[in-house]
Protein backbone atom coordinates (compact mmCIF):
# COMPACT_ATOMS: atom_id res chain seq x y z
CA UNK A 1 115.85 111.35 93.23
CA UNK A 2 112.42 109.79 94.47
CA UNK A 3 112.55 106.86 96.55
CA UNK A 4 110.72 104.37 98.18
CA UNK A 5 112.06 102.47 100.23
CA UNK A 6 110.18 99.82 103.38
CA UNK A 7 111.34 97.27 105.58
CA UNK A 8 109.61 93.72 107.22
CA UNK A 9 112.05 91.18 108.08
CA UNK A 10 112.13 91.88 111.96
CA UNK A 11 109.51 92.95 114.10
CA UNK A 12 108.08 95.58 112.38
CA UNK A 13 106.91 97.11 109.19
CA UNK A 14 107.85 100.13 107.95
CA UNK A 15 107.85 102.53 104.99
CA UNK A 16 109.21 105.96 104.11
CA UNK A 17 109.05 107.89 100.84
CA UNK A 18 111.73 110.72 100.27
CA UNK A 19 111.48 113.72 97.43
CA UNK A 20 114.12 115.01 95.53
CA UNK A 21 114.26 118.39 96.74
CA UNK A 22 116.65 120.45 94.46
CA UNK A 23 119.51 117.97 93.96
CA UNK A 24 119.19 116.98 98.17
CA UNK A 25 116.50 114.19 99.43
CA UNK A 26 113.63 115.57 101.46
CA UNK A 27 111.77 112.95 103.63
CA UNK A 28 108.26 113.89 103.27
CA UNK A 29 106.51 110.46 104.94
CA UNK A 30 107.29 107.63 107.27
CA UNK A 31 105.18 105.26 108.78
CA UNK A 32 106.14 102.80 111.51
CA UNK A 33 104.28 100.01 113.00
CA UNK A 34 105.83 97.09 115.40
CA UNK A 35 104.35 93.51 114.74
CA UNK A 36 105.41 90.20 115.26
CA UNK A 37 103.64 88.93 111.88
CA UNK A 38 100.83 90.42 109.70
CA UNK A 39 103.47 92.49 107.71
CA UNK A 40 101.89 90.81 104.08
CA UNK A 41 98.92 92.28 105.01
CA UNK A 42 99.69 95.89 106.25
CA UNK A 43 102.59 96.49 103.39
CA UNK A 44 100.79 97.57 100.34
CA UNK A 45 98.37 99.51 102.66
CA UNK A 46 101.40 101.47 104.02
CA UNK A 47 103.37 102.22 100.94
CA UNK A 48 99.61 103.75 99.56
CA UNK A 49 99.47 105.92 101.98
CA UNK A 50 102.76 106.79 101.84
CA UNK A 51 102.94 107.63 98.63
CA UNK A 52 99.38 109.52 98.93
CA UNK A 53 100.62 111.37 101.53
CA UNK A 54 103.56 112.33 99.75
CA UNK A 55 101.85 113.29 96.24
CA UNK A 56 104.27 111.31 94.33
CA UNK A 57 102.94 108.89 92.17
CA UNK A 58 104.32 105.70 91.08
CA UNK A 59 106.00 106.51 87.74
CA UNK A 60 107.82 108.87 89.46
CA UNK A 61 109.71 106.61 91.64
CA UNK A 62 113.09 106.71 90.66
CA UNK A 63 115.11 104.16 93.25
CA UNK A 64 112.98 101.64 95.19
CA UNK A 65 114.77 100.16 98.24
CA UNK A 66 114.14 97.02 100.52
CA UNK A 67 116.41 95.24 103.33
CA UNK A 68 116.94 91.96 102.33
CA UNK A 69 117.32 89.87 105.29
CA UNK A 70 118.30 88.47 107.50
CA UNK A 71 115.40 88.00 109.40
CA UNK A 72 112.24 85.97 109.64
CA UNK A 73 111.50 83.96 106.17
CA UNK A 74 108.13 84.87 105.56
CA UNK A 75 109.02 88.32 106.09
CA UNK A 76 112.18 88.85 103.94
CA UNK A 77 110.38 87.23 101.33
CA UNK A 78 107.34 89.83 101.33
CA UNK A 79 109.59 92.65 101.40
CA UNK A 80 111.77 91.19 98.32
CA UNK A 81 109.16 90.09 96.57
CA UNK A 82 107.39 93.28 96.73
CA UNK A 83 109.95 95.57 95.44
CA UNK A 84 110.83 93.49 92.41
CA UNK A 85 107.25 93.96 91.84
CA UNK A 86 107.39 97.35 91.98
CA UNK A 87 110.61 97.85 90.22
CA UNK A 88 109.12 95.86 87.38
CA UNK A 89 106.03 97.59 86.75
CA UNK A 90 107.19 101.59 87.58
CA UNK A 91 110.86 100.92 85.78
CA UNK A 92 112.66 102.14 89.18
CA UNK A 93 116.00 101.28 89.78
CA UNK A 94 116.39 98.55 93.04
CA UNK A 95 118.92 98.81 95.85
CA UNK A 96 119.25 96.25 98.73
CA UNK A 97 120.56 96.80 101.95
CA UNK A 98 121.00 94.23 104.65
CA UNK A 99 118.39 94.54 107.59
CA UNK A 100 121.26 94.42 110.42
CA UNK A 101 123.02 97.65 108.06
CA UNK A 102 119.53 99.79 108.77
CA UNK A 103 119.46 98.62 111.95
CA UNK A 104 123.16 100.16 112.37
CA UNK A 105 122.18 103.47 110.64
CA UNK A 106 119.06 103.55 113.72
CA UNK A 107 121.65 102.96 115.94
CA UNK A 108 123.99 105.34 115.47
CA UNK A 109 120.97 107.68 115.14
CA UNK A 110 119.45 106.77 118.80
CA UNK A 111 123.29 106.11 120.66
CA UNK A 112 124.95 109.62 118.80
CA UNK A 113 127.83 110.36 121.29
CA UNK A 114 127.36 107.38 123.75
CA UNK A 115 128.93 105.49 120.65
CA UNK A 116 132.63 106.59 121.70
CA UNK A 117 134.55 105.90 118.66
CA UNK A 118 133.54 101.78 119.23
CA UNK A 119 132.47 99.64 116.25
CA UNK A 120 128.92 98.92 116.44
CA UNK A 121 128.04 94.87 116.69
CA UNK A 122 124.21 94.61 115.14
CA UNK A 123 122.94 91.27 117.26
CA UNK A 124 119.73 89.94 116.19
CA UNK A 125 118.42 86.95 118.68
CA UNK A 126 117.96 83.97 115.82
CA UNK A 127 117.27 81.65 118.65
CA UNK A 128 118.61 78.06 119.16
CA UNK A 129 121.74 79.72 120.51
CA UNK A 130 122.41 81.72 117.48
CA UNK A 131 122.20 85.81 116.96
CA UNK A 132 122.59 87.06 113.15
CA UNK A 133 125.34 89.25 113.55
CA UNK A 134 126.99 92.84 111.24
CA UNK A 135 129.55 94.51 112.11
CA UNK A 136 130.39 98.55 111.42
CA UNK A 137 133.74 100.29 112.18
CA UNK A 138 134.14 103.15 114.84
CA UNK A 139 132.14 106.05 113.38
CA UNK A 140 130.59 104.60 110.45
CA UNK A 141 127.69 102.45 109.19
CA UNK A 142 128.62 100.78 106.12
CA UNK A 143 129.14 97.20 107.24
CA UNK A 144 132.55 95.87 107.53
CA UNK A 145 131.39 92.43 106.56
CA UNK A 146 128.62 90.57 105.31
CA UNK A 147 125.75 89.57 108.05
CA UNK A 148 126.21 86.04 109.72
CA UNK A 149 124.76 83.41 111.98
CA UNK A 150 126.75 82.40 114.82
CA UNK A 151 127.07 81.07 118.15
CA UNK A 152 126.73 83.67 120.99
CA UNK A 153 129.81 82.49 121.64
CA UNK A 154 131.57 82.95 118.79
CA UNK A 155 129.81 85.96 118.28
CA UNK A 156 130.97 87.04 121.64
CA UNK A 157 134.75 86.86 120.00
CA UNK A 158 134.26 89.74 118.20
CA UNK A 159 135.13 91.68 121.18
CA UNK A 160 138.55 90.19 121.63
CA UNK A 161 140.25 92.59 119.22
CA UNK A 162 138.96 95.66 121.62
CA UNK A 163 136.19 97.45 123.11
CA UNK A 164 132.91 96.72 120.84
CA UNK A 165 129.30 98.03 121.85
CA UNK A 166 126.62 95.30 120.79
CA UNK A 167 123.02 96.11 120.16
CA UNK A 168 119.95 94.75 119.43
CA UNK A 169 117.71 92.00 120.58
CA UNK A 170 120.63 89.64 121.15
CA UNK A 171 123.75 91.85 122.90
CA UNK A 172 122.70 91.52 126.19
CA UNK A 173 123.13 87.74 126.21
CA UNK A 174 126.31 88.50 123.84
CA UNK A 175 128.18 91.36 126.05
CA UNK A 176 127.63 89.03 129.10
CA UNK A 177 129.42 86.39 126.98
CA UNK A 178 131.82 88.40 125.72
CA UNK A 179 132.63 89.90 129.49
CA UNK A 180 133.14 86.53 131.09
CA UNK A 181 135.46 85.96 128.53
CA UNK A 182 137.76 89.13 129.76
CA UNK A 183 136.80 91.22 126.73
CA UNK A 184 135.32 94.63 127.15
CA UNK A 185 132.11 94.84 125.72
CA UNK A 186 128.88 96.91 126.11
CA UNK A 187 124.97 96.30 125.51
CA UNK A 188 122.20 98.79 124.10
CA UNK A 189 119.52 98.80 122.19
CA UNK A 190 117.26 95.38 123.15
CA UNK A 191 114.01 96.66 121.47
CA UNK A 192 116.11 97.85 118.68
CA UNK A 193 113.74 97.41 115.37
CA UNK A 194 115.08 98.12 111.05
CA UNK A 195 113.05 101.63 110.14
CA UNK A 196 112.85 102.42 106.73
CA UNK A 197 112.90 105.93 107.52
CA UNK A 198 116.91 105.29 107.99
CA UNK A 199 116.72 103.42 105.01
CA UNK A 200 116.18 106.55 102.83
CA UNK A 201 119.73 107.14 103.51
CA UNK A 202 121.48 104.01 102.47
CA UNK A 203 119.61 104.10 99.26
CA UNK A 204 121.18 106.95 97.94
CA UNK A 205 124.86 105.19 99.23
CA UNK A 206 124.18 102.15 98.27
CA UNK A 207 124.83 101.16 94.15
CA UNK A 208 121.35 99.58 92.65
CA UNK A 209 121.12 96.29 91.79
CA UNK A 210 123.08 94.66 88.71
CA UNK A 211 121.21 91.85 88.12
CA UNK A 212 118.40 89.88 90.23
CA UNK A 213 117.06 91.38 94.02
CA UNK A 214 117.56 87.83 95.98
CA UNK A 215 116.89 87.69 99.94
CA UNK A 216 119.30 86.83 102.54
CA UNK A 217 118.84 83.76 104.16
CA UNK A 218 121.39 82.57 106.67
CA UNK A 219 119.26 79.72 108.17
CA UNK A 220 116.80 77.17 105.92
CA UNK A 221 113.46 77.72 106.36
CA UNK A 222 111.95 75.79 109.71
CA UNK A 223 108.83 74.41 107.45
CA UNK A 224 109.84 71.39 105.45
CA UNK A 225 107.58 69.34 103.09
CA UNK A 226 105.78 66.20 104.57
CA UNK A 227 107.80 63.34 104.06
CA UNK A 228 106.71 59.32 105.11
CA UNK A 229 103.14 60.44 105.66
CA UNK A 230 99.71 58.82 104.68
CA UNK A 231 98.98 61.79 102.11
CA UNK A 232 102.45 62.19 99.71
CA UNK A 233 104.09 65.52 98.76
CA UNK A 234 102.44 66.19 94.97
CA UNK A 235 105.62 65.68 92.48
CA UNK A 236 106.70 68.82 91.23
């Protein structure tokens, strides 16, 4: 199976191709850059080269796969928007895979034995005293819920049921909540960022879309048409 699959919800933008290599996938390109915006622009860019770099040309795509959110709303939007555009025009089938899941499978990648049989907490600062927030069982990475948007708080909970190891740009302020609370909890990972090249992975586990590609949003979008000013809002 040939897949592309890219990521820019967070704070990066990434892409990696993988080859079907005798029945087993063979990643054969990844590229990786860290930005706080300018994903729209460097995407396409990235997946050419990728796929350049890889020989593999776009009718031979097979599975296209994106994360989906959350994450920033101009972001999750160009990476959605992109691979139903690509799905449409090279026939490839689409899987979607929630940002905070890839950022588990990097995770587990980057902890390996410092894990300790815990269940991995994915905590994504959303600001405003929120963190978007996955969950994965002791030794795996498919999620055991759907990602949310809660309190640090109430994300801080999660620990009550036993020893949980939070990572990502929110579990430092998380595991200090969750440890004044009396619960035993662990932080790692601050500058963790999604990486398609872990997304290669998931799209092989992952079943492919039955029926529309649609983003995750767990928060509306901050911008809001102008309302009560001297130039209206056109009617739509």
């Amino acid at each position: 199976m040939n897949i592309l699959a890219f990521d820019t919800c967070l704070g990066a933008c990434s892409v990696a191709v993988g080859l079907d290599a005798g029945g087993a996938l063979e990643q054969v390109e990844a590229i990786y850059e860290e930005m706080a915006t300018g994903q729209a622009e460097r995407l396409m860019p990235m997946i050419d080269d990728a796929m350049r770099t890889a020989g593999l040309g776009f009718a031979e795509l097979n599975r296209i796969a994106v994360t989906t959110g959350p994450g920033t709303f101009t972001g999750t939007r160009i990476g959605v928007a992109a691979a139903r555009a690509l799905a449409l025009a090279t026939g490839a089938s689409l899987v979607g895979v929630s940002t905070l899941a890839l950022m588990a499978e990097a995770a587990t990648h980057a902890i390996g034995s410092a894990r300790q049989g815990r269940p991995i907490a994915v905590t994504v600062d959303a600001h405003r005293g929120q963190v978007y927030v996955q969950t994965f069982a002791a030794e795996k990475t498919m999620p055991d819920v759907g990602p949310q948007l809660l309190t640090i708080d109430e994300a801080a909970a999660l620990a009550a049921t036993g020893p949980i190891l939070f990572v990502g740009s929110g579990a430092a302020a998380v595991a200090a909540a969750a440890t004044a609370a009396g619960h035993v909890a662990d932080a790692a990972l601050p500058a963790l960022q999604p990486n398609a090249a872990f997304l290669l992975l998931a799209a092989q586990a992952y079943a492919p879309q039955d029926g529309p590609l649609r983003p995750i949003y767990l928060r509306p979008a901050d911008a809001k048409p102008q309302i009560g000013k001297s130039l209206a809002r056109a009617a739509t």
